[in-house]
PDB file of N, CA and C in Angstrom:
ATOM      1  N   UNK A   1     156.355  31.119  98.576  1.00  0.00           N
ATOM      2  CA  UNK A   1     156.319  29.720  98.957  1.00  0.00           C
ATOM      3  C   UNK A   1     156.257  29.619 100.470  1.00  0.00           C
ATOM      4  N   UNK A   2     155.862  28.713 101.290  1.00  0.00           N
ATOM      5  CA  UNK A   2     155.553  28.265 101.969  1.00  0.00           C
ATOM      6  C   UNK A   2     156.848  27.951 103.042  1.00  0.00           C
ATOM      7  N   UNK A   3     156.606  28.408 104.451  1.00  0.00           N
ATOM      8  CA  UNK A   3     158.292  27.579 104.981  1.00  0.00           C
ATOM      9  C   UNK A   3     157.455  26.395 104.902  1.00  0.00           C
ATOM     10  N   UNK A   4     158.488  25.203 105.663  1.00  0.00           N
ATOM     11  CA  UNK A   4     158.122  24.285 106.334  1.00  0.00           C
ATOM     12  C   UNK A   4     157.951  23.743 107.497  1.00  0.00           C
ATOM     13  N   UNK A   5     158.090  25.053 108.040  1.00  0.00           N
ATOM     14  CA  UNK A   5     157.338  25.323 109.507  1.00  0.00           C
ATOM     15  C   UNK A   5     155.800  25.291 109.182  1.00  0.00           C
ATOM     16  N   UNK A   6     155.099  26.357 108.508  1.00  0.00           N
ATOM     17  CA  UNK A   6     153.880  26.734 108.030  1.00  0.00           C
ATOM     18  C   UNK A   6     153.232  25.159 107.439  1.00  0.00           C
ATOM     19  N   UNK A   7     153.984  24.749 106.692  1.00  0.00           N
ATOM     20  CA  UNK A   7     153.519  23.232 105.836  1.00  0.00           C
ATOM     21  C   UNK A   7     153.315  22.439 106.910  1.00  0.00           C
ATOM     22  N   UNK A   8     154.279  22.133 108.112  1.00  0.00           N
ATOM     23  CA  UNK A   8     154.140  21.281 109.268  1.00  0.00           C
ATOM     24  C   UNK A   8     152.731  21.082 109.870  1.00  0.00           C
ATOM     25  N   UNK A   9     152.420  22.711 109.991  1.00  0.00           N
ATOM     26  CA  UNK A   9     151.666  23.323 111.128  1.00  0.00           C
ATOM     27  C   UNK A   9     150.492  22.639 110.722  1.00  0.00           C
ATOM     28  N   UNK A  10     150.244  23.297 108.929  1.00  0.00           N
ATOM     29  CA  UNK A  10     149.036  22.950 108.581  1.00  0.00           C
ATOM     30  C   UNK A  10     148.736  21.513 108.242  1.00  0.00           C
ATOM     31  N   UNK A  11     149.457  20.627 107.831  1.00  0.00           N
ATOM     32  CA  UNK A  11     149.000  19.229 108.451  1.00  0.00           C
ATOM     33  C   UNK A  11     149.050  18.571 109.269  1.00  0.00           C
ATOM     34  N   UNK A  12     149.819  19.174 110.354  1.00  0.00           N
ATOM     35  CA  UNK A  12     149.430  18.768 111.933  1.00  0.00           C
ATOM     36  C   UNK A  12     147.811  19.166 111.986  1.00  0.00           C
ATOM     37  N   UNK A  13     147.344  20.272 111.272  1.00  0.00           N
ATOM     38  CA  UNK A  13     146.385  20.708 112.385  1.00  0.00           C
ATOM     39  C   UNK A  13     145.212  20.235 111.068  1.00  0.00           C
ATOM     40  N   UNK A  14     145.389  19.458 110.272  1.00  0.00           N
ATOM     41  CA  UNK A  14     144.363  18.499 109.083  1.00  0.00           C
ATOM     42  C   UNK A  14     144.389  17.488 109.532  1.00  0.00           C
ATOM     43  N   UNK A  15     145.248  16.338 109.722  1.00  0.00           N
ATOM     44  CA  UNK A  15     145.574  15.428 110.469  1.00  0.00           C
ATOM     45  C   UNK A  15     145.023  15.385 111.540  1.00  0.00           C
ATOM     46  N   UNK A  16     144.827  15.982 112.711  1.00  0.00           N
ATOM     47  CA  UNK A  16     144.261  16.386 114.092  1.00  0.00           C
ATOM     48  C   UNK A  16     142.640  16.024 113.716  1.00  0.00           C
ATOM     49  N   UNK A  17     142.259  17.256 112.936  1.00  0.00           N
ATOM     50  CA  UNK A  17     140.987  17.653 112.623  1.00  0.00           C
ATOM     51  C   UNK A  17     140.188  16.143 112.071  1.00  0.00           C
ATOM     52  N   UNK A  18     141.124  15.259 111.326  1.00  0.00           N
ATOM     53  CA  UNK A  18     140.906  14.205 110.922  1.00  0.00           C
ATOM     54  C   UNK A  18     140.383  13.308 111.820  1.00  0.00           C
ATOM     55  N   UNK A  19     141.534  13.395 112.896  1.00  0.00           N
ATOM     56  CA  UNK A  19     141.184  12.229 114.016  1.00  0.00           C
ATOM     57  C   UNK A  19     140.205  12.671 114.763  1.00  0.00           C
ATOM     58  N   UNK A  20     139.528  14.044 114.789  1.00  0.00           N
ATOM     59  CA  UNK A  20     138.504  14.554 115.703  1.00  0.00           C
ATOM     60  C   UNK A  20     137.470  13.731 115.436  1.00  0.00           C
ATOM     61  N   UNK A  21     137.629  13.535 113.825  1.00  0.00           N
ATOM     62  CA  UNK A  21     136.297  13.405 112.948  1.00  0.00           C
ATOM     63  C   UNK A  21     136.236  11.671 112.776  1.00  0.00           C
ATOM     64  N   UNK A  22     137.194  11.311 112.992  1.00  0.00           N
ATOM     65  CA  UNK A  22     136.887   9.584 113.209  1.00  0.00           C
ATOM     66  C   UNK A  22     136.399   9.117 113.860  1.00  0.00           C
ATOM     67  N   UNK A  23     137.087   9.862 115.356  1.00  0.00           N
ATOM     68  CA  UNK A  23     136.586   9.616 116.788  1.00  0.00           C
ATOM     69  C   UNK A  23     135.249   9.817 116.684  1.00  0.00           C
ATOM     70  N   UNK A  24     134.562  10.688 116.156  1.00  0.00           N
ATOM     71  CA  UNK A  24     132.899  11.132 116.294  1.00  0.00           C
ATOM     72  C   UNK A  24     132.512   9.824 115.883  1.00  0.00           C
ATOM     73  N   UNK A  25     132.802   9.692 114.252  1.00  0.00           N
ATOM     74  CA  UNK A  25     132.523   8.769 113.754  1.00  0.00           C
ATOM     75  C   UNK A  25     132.288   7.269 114.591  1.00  0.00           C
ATOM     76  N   UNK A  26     133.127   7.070 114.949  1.00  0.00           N
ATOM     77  CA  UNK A  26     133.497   5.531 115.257  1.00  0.00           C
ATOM     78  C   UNK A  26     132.240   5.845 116.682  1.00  0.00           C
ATOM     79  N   UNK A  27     132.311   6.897 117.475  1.00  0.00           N
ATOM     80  CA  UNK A  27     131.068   6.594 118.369  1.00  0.00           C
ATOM     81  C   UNK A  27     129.635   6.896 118.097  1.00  0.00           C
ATOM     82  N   UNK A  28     129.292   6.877 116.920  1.00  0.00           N
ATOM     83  CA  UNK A  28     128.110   7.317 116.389  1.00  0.00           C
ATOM     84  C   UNK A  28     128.166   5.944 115.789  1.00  0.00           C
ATOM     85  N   UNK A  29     128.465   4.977 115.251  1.00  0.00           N
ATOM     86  CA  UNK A  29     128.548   3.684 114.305  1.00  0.00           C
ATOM     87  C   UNK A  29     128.506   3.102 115.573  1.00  0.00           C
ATOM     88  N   UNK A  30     129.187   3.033 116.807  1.00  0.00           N
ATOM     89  CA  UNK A  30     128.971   2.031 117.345  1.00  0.00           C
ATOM     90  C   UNK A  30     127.440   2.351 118.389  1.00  0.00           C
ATOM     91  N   UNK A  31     127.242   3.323 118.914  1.00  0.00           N
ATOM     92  CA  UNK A  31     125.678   3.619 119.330  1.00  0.00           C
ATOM     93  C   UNK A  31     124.838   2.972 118.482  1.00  0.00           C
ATOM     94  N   UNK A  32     124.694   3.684 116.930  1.00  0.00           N
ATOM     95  CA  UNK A  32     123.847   3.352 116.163  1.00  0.00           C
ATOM     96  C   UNK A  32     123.404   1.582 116.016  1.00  0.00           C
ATOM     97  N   UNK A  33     124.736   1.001 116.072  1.00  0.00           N
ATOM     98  CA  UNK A  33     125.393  -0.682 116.174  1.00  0.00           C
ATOM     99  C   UNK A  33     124.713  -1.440 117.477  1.00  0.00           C
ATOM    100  N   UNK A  34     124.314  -0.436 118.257  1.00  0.00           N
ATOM    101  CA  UNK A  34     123.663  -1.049 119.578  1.00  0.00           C
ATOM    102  C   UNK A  34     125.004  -1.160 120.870  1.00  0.00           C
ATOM    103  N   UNK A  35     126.232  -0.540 120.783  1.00  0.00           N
ATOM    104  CA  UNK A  35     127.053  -0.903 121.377  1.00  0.00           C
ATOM    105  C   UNK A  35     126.891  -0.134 122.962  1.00  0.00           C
ATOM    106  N   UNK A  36     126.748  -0.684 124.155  1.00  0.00           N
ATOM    107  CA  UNK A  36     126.682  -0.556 125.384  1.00  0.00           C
ATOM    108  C   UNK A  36     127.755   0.271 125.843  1.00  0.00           C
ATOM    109  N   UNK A  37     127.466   0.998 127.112  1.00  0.00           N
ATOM    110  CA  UNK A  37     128.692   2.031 127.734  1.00  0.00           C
ATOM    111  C   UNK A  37     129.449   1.962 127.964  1.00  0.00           C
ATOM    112  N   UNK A  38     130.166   0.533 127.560  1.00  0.00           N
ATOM    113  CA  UNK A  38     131.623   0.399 127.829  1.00  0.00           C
ATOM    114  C   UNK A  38     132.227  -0.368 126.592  1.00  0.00           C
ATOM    115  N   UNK A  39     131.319  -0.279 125.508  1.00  0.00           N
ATOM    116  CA  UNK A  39     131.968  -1.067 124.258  1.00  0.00           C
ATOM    117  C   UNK A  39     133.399  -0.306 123.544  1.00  0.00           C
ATOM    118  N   UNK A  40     134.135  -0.763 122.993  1.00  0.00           N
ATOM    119  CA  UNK A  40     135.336  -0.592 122.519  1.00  0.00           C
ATOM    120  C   UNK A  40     135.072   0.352 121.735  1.00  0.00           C
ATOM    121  N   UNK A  41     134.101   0.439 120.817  1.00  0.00           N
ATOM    122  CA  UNK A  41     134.150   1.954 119.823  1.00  0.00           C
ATOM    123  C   UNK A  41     134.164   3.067 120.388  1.00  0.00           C
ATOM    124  N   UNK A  42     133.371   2.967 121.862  1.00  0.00           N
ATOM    125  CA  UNK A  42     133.014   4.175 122.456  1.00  0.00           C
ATOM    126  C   UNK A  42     134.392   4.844 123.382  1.00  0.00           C
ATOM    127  N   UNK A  43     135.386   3.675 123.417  1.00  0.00           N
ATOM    128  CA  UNK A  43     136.739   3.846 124.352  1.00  0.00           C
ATOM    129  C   UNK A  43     137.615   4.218 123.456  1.00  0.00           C
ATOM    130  N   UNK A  44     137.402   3.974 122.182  1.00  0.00           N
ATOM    131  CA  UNK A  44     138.517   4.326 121.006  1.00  0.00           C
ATOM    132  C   UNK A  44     137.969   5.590 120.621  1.00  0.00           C
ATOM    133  N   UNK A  45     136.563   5.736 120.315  1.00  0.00           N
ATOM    134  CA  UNK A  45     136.712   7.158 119.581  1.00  0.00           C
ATOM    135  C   UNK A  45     136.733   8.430 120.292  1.00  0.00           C
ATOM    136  N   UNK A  46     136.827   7.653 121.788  1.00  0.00           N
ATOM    137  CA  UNK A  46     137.138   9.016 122.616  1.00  0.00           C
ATOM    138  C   UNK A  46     138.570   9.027 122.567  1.00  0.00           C
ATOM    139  N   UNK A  47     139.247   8.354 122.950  1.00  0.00           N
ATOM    140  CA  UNK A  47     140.469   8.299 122.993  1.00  0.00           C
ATOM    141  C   UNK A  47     140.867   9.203 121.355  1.00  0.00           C
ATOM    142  N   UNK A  48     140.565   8.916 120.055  1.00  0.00           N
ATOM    143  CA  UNK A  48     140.897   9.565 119.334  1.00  0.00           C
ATOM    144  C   UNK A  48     140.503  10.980 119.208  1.00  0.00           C
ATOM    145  N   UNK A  49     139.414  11.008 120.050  1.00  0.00           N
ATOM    146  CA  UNK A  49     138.638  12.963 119.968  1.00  0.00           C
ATOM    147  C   UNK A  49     139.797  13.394 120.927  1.00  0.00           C
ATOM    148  N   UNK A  50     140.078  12.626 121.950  1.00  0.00           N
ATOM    149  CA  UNK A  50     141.114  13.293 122.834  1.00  0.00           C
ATOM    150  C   UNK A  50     142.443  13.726 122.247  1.00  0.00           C
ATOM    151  N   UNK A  51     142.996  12.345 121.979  1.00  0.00           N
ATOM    152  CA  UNK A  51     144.186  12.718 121.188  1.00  0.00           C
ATOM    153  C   UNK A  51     144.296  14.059 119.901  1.00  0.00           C
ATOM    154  N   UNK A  52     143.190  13.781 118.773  1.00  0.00           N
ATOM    155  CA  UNK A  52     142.687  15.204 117.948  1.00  0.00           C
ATOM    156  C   UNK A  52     143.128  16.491 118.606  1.00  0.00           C
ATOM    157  N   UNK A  53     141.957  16.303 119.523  1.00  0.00           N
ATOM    158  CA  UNK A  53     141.915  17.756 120.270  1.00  0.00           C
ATOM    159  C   UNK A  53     143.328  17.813 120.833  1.00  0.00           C
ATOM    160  N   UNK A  54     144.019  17.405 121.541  1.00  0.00           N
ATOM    161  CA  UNK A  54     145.335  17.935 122.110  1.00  0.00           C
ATOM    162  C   UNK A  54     146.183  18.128 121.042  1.00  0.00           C
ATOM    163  N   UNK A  55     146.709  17.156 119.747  1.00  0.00           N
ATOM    164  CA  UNK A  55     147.483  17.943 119.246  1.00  0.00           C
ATOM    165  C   UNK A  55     146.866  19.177 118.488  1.00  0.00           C
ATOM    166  N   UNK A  56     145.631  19.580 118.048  1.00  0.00           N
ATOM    167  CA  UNK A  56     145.011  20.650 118.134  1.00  0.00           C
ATOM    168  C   UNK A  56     145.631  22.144 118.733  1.00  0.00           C
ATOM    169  N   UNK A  57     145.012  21.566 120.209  1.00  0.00           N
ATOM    170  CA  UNK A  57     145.704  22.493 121.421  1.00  0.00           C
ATOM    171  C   UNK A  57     147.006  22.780 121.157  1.00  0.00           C
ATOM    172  N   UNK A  58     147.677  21.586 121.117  1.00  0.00           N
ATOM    173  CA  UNK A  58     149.419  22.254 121.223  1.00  0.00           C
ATOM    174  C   UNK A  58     149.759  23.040 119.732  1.00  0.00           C
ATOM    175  N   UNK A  59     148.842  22.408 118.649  1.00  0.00           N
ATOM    176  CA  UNK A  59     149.596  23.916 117.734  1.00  0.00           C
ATOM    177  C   UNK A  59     149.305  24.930 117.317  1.00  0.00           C
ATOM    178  N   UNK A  60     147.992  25.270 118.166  1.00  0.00           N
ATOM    179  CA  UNK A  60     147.414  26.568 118.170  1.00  0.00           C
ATOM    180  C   UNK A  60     147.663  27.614 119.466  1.00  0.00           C
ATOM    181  N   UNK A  61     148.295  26.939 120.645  1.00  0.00           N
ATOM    182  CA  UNK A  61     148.612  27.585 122.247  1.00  0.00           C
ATOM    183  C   UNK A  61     149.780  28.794 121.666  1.00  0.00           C
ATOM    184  N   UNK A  62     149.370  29.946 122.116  1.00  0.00           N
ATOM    185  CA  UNK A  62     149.871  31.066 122.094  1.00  0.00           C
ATOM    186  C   UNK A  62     151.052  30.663 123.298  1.00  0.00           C
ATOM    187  N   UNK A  63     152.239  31.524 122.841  1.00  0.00           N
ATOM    188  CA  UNK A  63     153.208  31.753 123.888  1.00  0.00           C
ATOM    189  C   UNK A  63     154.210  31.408 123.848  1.00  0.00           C
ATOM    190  N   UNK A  64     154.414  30.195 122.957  1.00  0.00           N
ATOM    191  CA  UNK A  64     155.314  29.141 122.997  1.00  0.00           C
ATOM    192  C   UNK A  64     156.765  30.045 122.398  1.00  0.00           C
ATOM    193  N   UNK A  65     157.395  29.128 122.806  1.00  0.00           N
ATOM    194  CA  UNK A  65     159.176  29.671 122.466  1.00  0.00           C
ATOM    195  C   UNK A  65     159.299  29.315 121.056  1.00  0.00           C
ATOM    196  N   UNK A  66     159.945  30.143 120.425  1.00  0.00           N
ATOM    197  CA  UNK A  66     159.758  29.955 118.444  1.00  0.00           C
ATOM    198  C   UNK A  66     161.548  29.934 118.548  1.00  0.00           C
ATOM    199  N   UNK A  67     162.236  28.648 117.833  1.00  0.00           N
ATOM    200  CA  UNK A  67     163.501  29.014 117.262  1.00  0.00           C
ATOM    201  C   UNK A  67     163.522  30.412 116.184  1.00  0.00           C
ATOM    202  N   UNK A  68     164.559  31.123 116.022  1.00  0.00           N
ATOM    203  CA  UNK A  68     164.599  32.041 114.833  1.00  0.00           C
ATOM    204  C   UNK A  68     164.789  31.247 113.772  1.00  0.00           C
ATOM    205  N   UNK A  69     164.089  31.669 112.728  1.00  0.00           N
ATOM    206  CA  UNK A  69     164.137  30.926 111.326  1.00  0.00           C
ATOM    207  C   UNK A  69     165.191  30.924 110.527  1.00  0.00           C
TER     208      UNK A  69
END
């Protein structure tokens, strides 16, 4: 079985992957939509590729301090 460290990890990092994939989304719908270089889809779905990607980053960064289990 699974800890729930491992269970955490892996839907942090589905969840993440999720929001990568909205963010694309939402700026591909609003291009396609005709939306200009400063329209709101294009400020949100970066903002969500950003956010994605960092918690991404933080639970894949080697190094980090591990409590003992």
């Amino acid at each position: 079985m699974s800890t729930p460290r491992k269970v955490h990890r892996g839907t942090t990092l589905l969840l993440s992957s999720f929001m990568v994939l909205l963010g694309l989304a939402m700026i591909v719908r609003t291009l396609f939509g005709g939306g200009g270089a400063l329209a709101i889809g294009l400020l949100l779905g970066a903002l969500f590729i950003a956010a994605g990607a960092g918690r991404i980053y933080l639970a894949v960064r080697p190094g980090r301090a591990r409590r003992p289990s």
